[in-house]
Protein backbone atom coordinates (compact mmCIF):
# COMPACT_ATOMS: atom_id res chain seq x y z
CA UNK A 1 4.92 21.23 55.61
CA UNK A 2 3.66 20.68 52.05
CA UNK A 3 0.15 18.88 51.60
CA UNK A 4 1.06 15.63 49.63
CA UNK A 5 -1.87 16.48 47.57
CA UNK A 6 0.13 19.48 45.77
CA UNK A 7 2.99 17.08 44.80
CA UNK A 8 2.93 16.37 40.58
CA UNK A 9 1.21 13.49 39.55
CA UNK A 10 3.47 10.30 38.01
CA UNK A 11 0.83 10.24 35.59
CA UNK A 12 0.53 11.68 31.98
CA UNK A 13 -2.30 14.30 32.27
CA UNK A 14 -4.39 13.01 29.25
CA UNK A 15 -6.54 16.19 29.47
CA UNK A 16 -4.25 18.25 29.19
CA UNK A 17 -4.56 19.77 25.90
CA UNK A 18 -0.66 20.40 25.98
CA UNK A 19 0.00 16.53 25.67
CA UNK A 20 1.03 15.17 22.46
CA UNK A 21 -2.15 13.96 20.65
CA UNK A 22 -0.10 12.88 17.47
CA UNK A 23 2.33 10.92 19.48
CA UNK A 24 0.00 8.93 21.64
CA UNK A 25 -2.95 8.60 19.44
CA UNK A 26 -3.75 5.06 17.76
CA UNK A 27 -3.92 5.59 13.96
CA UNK A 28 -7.57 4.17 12.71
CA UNK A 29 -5.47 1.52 10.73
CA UNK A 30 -3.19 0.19 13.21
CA UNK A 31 -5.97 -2.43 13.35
CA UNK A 32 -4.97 -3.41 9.94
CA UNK A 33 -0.83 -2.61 9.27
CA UNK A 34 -0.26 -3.21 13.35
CA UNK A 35 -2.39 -6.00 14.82
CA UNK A 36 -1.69 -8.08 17.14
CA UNK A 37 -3.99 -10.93 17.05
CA UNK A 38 -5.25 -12.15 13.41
CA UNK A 39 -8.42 -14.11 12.88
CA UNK A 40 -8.41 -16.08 9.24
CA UNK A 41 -12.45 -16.55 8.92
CA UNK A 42 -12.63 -19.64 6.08
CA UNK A 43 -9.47 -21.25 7.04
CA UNK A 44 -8.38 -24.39 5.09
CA UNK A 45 -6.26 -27.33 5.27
CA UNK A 46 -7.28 -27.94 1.28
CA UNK A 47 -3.69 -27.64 -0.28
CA UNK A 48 -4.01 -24.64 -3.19
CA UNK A 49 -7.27 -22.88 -1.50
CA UNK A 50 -6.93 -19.36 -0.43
CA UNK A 51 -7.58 -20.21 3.00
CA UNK A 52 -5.14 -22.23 3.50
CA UNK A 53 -2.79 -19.89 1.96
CA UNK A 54 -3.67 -16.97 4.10
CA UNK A 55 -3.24 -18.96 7.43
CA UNK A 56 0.17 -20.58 6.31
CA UNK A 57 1.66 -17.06 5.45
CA UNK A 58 0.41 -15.93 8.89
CA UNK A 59 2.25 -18.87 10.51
CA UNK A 60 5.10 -19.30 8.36
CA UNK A 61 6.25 -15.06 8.42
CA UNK A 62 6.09 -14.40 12.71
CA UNK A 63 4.20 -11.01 13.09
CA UNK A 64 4.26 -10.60 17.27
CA UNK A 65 0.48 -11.78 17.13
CA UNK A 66 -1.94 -14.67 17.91
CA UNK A 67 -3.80 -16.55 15.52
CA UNK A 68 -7.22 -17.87 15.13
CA UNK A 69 -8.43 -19.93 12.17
CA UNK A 70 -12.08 -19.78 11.95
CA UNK A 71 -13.89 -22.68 10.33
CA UNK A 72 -17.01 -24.21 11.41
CA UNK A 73 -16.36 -27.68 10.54
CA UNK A 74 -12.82 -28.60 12.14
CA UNK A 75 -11.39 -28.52 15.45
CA UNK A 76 -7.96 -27.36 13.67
CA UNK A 77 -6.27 -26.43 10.76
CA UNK A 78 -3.09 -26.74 10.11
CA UNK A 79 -2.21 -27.90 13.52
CA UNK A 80 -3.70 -24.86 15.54
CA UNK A 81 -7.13 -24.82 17.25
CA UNK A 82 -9.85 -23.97 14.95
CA UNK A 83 -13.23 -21.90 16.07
CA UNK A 84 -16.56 -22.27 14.88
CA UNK A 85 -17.00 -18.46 14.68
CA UNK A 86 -15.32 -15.10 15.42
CA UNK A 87 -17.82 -14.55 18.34
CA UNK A 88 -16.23 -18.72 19.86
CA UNK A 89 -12.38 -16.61 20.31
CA UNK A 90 -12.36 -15.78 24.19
CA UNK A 91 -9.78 -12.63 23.61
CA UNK A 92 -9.93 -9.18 21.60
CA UNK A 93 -9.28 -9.97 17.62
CA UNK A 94 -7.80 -6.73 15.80
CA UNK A 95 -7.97 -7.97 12.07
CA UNK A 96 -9.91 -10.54 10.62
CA UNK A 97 -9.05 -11.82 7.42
CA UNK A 98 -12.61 -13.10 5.43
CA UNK A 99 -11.47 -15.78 2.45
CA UNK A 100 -15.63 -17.30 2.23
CA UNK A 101 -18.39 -16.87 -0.45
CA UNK A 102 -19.51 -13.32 -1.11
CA UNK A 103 -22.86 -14.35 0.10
CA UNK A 104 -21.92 -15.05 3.22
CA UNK A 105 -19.46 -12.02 3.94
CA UNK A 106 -22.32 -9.40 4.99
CA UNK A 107 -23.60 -11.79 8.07
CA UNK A 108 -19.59 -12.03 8.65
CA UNK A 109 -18.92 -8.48 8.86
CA UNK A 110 -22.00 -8.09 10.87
CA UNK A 111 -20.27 -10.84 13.66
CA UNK A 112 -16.93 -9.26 13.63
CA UNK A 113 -18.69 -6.19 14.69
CA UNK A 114 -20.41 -7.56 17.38
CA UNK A 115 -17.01 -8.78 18.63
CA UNK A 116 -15.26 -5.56 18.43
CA UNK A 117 -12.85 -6.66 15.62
CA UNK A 118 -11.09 -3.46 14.63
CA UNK A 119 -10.13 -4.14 11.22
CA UNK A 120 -11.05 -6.36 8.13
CA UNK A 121 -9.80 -7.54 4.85
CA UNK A 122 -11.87 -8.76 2.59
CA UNK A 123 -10.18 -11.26 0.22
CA UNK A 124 -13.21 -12.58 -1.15
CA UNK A 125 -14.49 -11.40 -5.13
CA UNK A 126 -17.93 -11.39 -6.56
CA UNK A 127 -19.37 -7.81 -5.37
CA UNK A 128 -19.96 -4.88 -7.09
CA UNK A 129 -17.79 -6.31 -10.26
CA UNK A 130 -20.51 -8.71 -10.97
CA UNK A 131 -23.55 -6.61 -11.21
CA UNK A 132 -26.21 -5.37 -9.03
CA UNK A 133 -26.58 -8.45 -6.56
CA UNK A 134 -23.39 -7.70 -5.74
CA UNK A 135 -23.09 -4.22 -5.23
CA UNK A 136 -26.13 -4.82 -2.77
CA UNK A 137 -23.95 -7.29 -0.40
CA UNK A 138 -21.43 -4.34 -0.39
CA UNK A 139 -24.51 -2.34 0.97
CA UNK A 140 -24.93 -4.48 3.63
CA UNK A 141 -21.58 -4.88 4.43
CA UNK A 142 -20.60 -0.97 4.52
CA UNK A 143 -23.99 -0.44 6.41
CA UNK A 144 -22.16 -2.76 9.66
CA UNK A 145 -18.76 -1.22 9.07
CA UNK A 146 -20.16 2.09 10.02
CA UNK A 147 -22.45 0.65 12.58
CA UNK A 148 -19.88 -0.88 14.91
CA UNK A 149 -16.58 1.27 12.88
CA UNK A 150 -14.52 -1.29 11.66
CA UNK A 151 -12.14 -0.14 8.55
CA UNK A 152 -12.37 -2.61 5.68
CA UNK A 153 -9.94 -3.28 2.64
CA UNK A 154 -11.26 -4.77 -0.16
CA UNK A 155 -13.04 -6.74 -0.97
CA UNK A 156 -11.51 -8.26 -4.42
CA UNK A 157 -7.69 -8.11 -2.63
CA UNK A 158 -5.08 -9.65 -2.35
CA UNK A 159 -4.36 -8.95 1.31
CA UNK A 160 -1.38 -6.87 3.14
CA UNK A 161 2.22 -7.27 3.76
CA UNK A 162 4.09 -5.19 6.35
CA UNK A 163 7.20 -6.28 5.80
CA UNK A 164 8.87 -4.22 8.85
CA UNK A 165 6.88 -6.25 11.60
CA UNK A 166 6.48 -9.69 9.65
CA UNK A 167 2.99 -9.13 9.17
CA UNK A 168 1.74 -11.19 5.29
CA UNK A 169 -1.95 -11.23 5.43
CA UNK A 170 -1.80 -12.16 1.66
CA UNK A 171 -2.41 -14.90 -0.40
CA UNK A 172 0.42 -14.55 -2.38
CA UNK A 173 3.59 -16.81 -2.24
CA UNK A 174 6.24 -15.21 -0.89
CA UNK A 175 6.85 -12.17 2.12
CA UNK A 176 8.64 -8.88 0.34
CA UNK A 177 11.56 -7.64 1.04
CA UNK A 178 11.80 -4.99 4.10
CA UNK A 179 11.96 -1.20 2.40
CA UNK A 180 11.17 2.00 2.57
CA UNK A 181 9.09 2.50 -0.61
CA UNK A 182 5.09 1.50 -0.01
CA UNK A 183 3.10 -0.29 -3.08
CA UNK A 184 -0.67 0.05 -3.38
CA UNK A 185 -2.31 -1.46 -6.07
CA UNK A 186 -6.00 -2.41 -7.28
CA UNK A 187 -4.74 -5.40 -9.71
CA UNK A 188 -3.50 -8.20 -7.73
CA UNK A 189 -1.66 -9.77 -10.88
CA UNK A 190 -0.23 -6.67 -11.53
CA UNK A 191 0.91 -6.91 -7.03
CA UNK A 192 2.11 -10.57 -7.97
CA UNK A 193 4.77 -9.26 -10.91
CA UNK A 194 5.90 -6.58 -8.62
CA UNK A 195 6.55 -8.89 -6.00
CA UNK A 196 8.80 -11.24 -7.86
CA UNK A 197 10.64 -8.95 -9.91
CA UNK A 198 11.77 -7.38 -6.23
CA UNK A 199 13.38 -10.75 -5.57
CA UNK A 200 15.21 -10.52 -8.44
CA UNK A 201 16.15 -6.70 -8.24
CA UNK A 202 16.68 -6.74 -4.75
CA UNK A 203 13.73 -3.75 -4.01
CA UNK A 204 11.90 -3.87 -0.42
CA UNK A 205 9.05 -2.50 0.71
CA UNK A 206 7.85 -0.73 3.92
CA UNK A 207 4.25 -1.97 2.85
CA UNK A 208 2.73 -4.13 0.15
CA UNK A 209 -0.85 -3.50 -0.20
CA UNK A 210 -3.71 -5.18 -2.57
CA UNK A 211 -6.30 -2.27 -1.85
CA UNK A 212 -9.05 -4.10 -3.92
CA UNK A 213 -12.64 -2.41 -4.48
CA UNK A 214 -12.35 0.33 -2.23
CA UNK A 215 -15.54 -0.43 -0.19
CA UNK A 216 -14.18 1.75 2.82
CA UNK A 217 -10.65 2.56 3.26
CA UNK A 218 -9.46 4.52 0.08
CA UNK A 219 -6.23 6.09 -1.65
CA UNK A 220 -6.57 8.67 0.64
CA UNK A 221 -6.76 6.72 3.57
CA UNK A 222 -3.44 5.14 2.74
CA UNK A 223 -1.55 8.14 1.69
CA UNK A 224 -2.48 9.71 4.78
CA UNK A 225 -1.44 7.06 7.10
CA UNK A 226 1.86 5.71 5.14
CA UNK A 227 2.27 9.89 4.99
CA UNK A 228 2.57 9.59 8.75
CA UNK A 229 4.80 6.31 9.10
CA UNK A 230 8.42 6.59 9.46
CA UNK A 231 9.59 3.40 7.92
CA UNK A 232 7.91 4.40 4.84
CA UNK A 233 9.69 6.92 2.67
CA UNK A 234 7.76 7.29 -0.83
CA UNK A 235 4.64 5.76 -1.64
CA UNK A 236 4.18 4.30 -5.49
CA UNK A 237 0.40 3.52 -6.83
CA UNK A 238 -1.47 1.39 -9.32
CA UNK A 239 -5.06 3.09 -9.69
CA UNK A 240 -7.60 1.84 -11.83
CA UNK A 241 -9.97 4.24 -10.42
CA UNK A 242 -9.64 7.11 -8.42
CA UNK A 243 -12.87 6.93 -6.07
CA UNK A 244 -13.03 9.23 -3.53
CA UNK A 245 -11.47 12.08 -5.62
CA UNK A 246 -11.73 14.55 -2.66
CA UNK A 247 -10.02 12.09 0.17
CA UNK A 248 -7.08 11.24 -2.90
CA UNK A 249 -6.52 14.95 -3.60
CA UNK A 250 -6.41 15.76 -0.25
CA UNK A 251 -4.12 13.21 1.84
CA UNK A 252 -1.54 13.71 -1.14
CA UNK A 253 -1.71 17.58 -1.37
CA UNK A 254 -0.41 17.35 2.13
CA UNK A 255 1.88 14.30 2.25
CA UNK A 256 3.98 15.13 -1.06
CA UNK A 257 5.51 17.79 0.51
CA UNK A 258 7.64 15.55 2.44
CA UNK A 259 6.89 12.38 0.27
CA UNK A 260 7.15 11.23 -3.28
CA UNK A 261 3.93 10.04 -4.36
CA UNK A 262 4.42 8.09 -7.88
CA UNK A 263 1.36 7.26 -9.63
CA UNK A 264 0.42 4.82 -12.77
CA UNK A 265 -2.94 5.45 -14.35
CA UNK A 266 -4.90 2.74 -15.88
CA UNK A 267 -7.95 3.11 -18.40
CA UNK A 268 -6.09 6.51 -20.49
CA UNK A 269 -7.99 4.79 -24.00
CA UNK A 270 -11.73 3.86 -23.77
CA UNK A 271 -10.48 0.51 -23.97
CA UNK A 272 -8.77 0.30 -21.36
CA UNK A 273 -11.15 1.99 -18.82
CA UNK A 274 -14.04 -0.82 -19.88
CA UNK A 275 -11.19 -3.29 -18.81
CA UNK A 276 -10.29 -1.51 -15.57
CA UNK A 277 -14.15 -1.06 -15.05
CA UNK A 278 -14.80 -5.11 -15.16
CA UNK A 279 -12.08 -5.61 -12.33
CA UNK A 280 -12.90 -3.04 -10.03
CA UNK A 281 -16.56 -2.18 -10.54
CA UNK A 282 -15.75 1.26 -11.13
CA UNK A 283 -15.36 4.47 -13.52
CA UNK A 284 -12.00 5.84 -14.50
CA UNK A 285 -12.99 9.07 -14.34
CA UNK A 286 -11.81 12.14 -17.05
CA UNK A 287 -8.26 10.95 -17.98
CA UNK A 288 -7.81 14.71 -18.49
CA UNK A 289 -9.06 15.78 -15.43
CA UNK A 290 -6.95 13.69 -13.35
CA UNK A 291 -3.64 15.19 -15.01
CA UNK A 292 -4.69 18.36 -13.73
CA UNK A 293 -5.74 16.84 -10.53
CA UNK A 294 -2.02 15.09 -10.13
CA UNK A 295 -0.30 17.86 -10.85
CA UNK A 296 -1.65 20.02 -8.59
CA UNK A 297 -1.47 17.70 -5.81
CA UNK A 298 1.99 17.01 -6.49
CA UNK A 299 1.38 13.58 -7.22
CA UNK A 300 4.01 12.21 -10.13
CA UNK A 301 2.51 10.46 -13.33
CA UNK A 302 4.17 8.13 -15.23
CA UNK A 303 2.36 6.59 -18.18
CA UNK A 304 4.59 2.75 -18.46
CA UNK A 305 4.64 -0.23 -16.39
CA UNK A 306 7.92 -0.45 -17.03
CA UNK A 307 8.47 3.26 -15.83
CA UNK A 308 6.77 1.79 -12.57
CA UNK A 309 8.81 -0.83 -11.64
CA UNK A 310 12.14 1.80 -12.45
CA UNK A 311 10.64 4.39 -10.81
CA UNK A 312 10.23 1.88 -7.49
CA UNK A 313 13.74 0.55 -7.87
CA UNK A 314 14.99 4.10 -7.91
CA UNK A 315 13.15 5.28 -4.35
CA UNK A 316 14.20 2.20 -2.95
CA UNK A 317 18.13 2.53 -3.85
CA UNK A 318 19.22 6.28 -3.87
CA UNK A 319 18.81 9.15 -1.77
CA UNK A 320 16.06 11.68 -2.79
CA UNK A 321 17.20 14.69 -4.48
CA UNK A 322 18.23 17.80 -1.71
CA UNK A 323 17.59 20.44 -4.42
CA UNK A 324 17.71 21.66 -7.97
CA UNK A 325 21.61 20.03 -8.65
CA UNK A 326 20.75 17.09 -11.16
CA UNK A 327 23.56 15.41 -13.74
CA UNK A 328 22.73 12.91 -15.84
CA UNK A 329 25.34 11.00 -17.40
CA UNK A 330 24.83 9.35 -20.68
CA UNK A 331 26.73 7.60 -23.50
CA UNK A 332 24.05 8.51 -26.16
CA UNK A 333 23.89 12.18 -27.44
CA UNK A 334 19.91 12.66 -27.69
CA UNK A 335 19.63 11.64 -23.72
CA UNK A 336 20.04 14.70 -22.10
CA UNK A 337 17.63 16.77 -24.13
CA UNK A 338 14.91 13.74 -23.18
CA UNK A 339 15.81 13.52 -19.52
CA UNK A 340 15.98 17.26 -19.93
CA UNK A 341 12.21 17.33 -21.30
CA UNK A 342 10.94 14.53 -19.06
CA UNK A 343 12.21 15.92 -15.61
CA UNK A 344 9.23 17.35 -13.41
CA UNK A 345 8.93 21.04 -13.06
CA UNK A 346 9.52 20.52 -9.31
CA UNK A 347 13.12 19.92 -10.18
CA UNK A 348 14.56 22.80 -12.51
CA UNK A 349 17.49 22.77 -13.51
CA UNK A 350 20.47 25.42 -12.49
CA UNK A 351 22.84 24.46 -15.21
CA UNK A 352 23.42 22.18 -18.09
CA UNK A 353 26.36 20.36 -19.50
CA UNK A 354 26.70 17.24 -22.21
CA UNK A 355 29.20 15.96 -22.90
CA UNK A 356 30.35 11.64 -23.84
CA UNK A 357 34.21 12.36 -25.01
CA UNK A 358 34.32 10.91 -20.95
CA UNK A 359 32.03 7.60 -22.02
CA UNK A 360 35.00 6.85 -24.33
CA UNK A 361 37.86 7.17 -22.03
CA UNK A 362 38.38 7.00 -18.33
CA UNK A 363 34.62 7.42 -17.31
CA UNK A 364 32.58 10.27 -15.84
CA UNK A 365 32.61 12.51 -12.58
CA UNK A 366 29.71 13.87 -10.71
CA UNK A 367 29.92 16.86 -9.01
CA UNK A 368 30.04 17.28 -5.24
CA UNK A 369 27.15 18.52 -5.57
CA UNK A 370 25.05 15.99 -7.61
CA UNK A 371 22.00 14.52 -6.04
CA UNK A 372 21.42 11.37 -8.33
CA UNK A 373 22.99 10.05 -11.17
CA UNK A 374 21.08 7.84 -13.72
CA UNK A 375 22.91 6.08 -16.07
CA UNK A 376 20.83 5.26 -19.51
CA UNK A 377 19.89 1.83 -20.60
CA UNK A 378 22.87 1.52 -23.46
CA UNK A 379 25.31 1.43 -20.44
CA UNK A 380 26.02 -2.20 -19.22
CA UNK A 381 24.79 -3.51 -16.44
CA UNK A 382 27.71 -4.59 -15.07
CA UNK A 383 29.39 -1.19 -14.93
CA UNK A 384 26.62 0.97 -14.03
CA UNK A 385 25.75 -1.18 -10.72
């Protein structure tokens, strides 16, 4: 008879270096995109105040999670039991949203570690931005987030939406749409005008981030992890500065190959990069350099806002090309030669044809084996939607 003790374990041998790693792993910002418990740390019931704001989007868009407002000087806000600290909450808090004074967000990191928060977004302005006194808080604050290894975004943000799970850890006044194209930006305004032309254009979004100052998690941190989500399908960026050039480079070397990565470049004039430089506290870097540095990473530049908000309407609406088969049709005889000029080098083309004797009659054909077609802006909008 068979020992019992040689029958296969029901369990999932964890050491076995033949189990899936990627597939069971937790992602270092799950704490962040996938929480499920939310702490708002300067929670408000003033009407207009940031806090306020924060905890009412939390409420008002279901994520899944708990939530715990955290305000020293009421019993509740907005209806739900308040706590006079982060260490007061009796259960495990994944994110914790801080919307207090800059001077008191170091000693509020340093709590949230002690409480094994996993994740932190850091509304709150008036760091690095503002001169030295404030670059040393972000000392202090980066100096706990590695102690106890919580991820931080921000601070100087606007917060995260994930539309998919319901999740708007914003302060901004409406949930996005649910997509497939990600947003990351460093301007809020600029996160704000997105957000309500999508209304009007009908454009969702898989995530909708406000990545701030870029104390600890970076561009490449994430490229890297909306490379590995599946309900994101191309990622579009606002960068004012690059930071941690190597990390950027990197993460989007890798996750272009399977992902579009579109990219708009603030500070190209010397103007310009001052005025980037008093948002975000930070250089703009060789406007030269990062060409190269895009190109060979296979990150897509475009140089207009306007170019931005297309480009995002585009991923969000048609299937990504298959190959080199790309017809554009066009009612306006210079077109082609443009579109011809402006397509990327990734794309070449296997044969050319122009012709608007069909823009005059009963309308054009694509081939069967088109991939997109992009109608110019002297078409109507009527027709071409």
């Amino acid at each position: 008879m068979a020992d019992p003790s040689d029958a296969p374990s029901d369990t999932t041998p964890t050491s076995d270096p033949s189990y899936d790693l990627v597939a069971s792993r937790r992602q270092p910002l799950d704490a962040v995109f996938n929480p499920g418990s939310v702490a708002v740390i300067g929670a408000s019931e003033e009407p207009g105040s940031v806090g306020r704001t924060l905890l009412w989007n939390l409420v008002s868009n279901p994520f899944g999670g708990t939530i715990f407002p955290v305000n020293p000087t009421r019993d509740s806000v907005l209806g739900i039991e308040a706590y006079g600290g982060i260490g007061d909450v009796e259960t495990d808090v994944d994110l914790a949203v801080i919307a207090t004074p800059a001077p008191t967000v170091p000693g509020i990191v340093e709590e949230c570690g002690e409480a094994g928060v996993g994740g932190l977004i850091i509304v709150s302005a008036g760091f690095r931005e503002v001169g030295e006194e404030g670059a040393e808080l972000e000392r202090d604050i980066k100096e706990s987030a590695r102690e106890y290894d919580i991820r931080i975004v921000g601070p100087n943000c606007l917060g995260i939406m994930r539309p998919p799970n319901g999740l708007n850890a914003t302060f901004a006044g409406s949930m996005a749409n649910e997509g497939d194209v990600a947003f990351i930006s460093q301007s809020g305004a600029l996160l704000t005008s997105i957000l309500d032309w999508s209304f009007r254009e009908n454009v969702g979004f898989s995530a909708f981030v406000s990545i701030g100052s870029m104390l600890d998690v970076d561009w490449g941190d994430m490229i890297e992890y909306l490379g590995d989500d599946p309900k994101t399908e191309s990622i579009v960026l606002y960068m004012e500065s690059i930071g941690n050039a190597r990390s950027f480079l990197s993460a989007a070397r890798d996750v272009a190959q399977s992902k579009p990565i579109i990219v708009i470049k603030a500070g190209r004039t010397q103007a310009a990069a001052e005025a980037a430089a008093s948002h975000t506290g930070t250089l703009t870097g060789s406007d030269a350099v990062l060409n190269a540095a895009f190109r060979r990473s296979g990150v897509l530049r475009v140089d207009d806002i306007n170019d931005l908000f297309y480009m995002a309407e585009v991923l969000s609406k048609q299937p990504r090309p298959e190959g080199r088969n790309l017809t554009i049709l066009t009612c306006w005889p210079p077109t082609p030669s443009l579109g011809a000029a402006a397509s990327s080098p990734r794309f070449r083309r296997r044969r050319w044809k122009s012709s608007t004797r069909s823009c005059r009659g009963r309308g054009a054909m694509a081939t069967p084996s088109t991939s997109w077609v992009m109608p110019t802006r002297g078409a109507t909008r009527g027709r071409w939607r």
